[in-house]
Protein backbone atom coordinates (compact mmCIF):
# COMPACT_ATOMS: atom_id res chain seq x y z
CA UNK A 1 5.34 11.58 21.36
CA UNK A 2 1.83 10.96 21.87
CA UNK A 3 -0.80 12.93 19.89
CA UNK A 4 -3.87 14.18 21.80
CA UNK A 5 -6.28 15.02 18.81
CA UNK A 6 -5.75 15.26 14.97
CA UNK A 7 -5.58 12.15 12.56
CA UNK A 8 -2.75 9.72 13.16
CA UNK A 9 1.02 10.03 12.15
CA UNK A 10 1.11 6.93 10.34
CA UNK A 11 -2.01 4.45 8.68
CA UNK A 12 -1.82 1.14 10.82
CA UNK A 13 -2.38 -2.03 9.36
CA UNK A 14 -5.84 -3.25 10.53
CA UNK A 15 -6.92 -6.83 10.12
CA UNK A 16 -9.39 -7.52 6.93
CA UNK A 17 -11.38 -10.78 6.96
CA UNK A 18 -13.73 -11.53 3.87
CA UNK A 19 -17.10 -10.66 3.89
CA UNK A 20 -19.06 -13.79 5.25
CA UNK A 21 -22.17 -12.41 3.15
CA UNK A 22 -20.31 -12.30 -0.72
CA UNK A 23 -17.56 -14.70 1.05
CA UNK A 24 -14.96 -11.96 -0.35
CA UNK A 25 -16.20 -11.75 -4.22
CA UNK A 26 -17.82 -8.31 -3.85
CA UNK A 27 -21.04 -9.68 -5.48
CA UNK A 28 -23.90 -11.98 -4.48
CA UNK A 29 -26.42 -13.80 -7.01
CA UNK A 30 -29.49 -11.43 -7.63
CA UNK A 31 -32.73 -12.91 -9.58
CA UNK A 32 -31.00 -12.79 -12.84
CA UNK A 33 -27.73 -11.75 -12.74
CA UNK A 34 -25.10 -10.51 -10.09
CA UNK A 35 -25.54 -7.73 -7.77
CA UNK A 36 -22.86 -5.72 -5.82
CA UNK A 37 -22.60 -6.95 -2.49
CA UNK A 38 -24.26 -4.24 0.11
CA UNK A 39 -22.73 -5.81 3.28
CA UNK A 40 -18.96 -4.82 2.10
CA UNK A 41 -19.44 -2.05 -0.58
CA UNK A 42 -18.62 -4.39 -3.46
CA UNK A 43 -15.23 -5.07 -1.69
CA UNK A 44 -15.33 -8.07 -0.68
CA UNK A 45 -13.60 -7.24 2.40
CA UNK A 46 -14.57 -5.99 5.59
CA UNK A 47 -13.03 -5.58 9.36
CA UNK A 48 -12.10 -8.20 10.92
CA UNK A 49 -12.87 -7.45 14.43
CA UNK A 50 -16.52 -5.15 14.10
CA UNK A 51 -17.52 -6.85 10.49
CA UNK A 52 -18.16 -3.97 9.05
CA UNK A 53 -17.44 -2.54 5.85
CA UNK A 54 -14.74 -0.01 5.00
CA UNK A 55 -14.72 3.36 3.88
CA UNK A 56 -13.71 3.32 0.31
CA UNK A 57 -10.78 5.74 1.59
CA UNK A 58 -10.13 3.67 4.68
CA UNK A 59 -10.00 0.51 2.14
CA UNK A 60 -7.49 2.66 -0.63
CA UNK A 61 -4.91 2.87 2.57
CA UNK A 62 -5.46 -0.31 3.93
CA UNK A 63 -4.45 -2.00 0.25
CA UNK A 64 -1.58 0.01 -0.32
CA UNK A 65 -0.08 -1.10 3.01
CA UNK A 66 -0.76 -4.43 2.37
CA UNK A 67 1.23 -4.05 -1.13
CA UNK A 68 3.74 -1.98 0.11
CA UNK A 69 4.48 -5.41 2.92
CA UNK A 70 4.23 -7.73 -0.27
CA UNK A 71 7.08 -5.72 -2.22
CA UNK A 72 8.91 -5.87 0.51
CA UNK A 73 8.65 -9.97 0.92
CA UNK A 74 9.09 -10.05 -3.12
CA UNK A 75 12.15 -8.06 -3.05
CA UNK A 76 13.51 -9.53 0.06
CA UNK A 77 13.20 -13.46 -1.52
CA UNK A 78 14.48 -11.86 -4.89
CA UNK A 79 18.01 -10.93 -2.78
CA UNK A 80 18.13 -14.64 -0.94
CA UNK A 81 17.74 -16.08 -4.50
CA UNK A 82 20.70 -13.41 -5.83
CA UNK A 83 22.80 -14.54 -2.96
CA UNK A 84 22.38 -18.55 -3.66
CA UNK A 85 25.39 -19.92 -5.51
CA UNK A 86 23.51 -22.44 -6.97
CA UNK A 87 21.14 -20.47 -8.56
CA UNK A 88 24.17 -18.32 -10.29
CA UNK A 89 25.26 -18.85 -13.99
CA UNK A 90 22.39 -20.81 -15.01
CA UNK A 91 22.26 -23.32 -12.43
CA UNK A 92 19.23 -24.51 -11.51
CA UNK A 93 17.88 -26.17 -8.06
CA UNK A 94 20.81 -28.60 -6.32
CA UNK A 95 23.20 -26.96 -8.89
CA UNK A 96 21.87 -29.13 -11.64
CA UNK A 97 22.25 -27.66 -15.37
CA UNK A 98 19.03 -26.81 -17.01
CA UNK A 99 19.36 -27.42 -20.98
CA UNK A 100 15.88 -26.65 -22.31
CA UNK A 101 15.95 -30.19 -23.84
């Protein structure tokens, strides 16, 4: 189903690049001390195709997604190291025995 007008079902994961002015720490070297960056909102990301800077809103969705996908990965490598029989029972790597020594 297509929607004609309205906001979107579902956030979509857009591309973030860091900002080439702060080069992604969200704060450039005033006089005398740091200043927020101006080109990114302090972010220290921006869009990766236009180069512009985010919405703070916008930027709240676009890091959740991206944690949601790293959960994910985490939990997913979590259940291939659960399924290894040489990681079980206190084996370690090549089913050697790890003794604290």
């Amino acid at each position: 189903m297509k929607k004609k007008h309205g906001p979107a079902f579902h956030a979509e994961f857009r591309p973030l690049a860091r900002c080439p002015e702060c080069r992604g720490q969200g704060e450039t070297q005033g006089i005398f001390h740091h200043i927020p960056c101006h080109a990114c909102g302090a972010s220290g990301l921006v869009d990766k195709e236009t180069g512009e800077a985010l919405s703070a809103d916008e930027l709240v969705v676009q890091l959740r997604l991206r944690l949601r996908k790293s959960l994910a990965e985490n939990r997913k490598l979590r259940a291939q190291l659960a399924e290894d029989p040489g990681m079980a029972r206190g084996y370690g790597p090549m089913g050697a025995r790890y003794h604290g020594d």
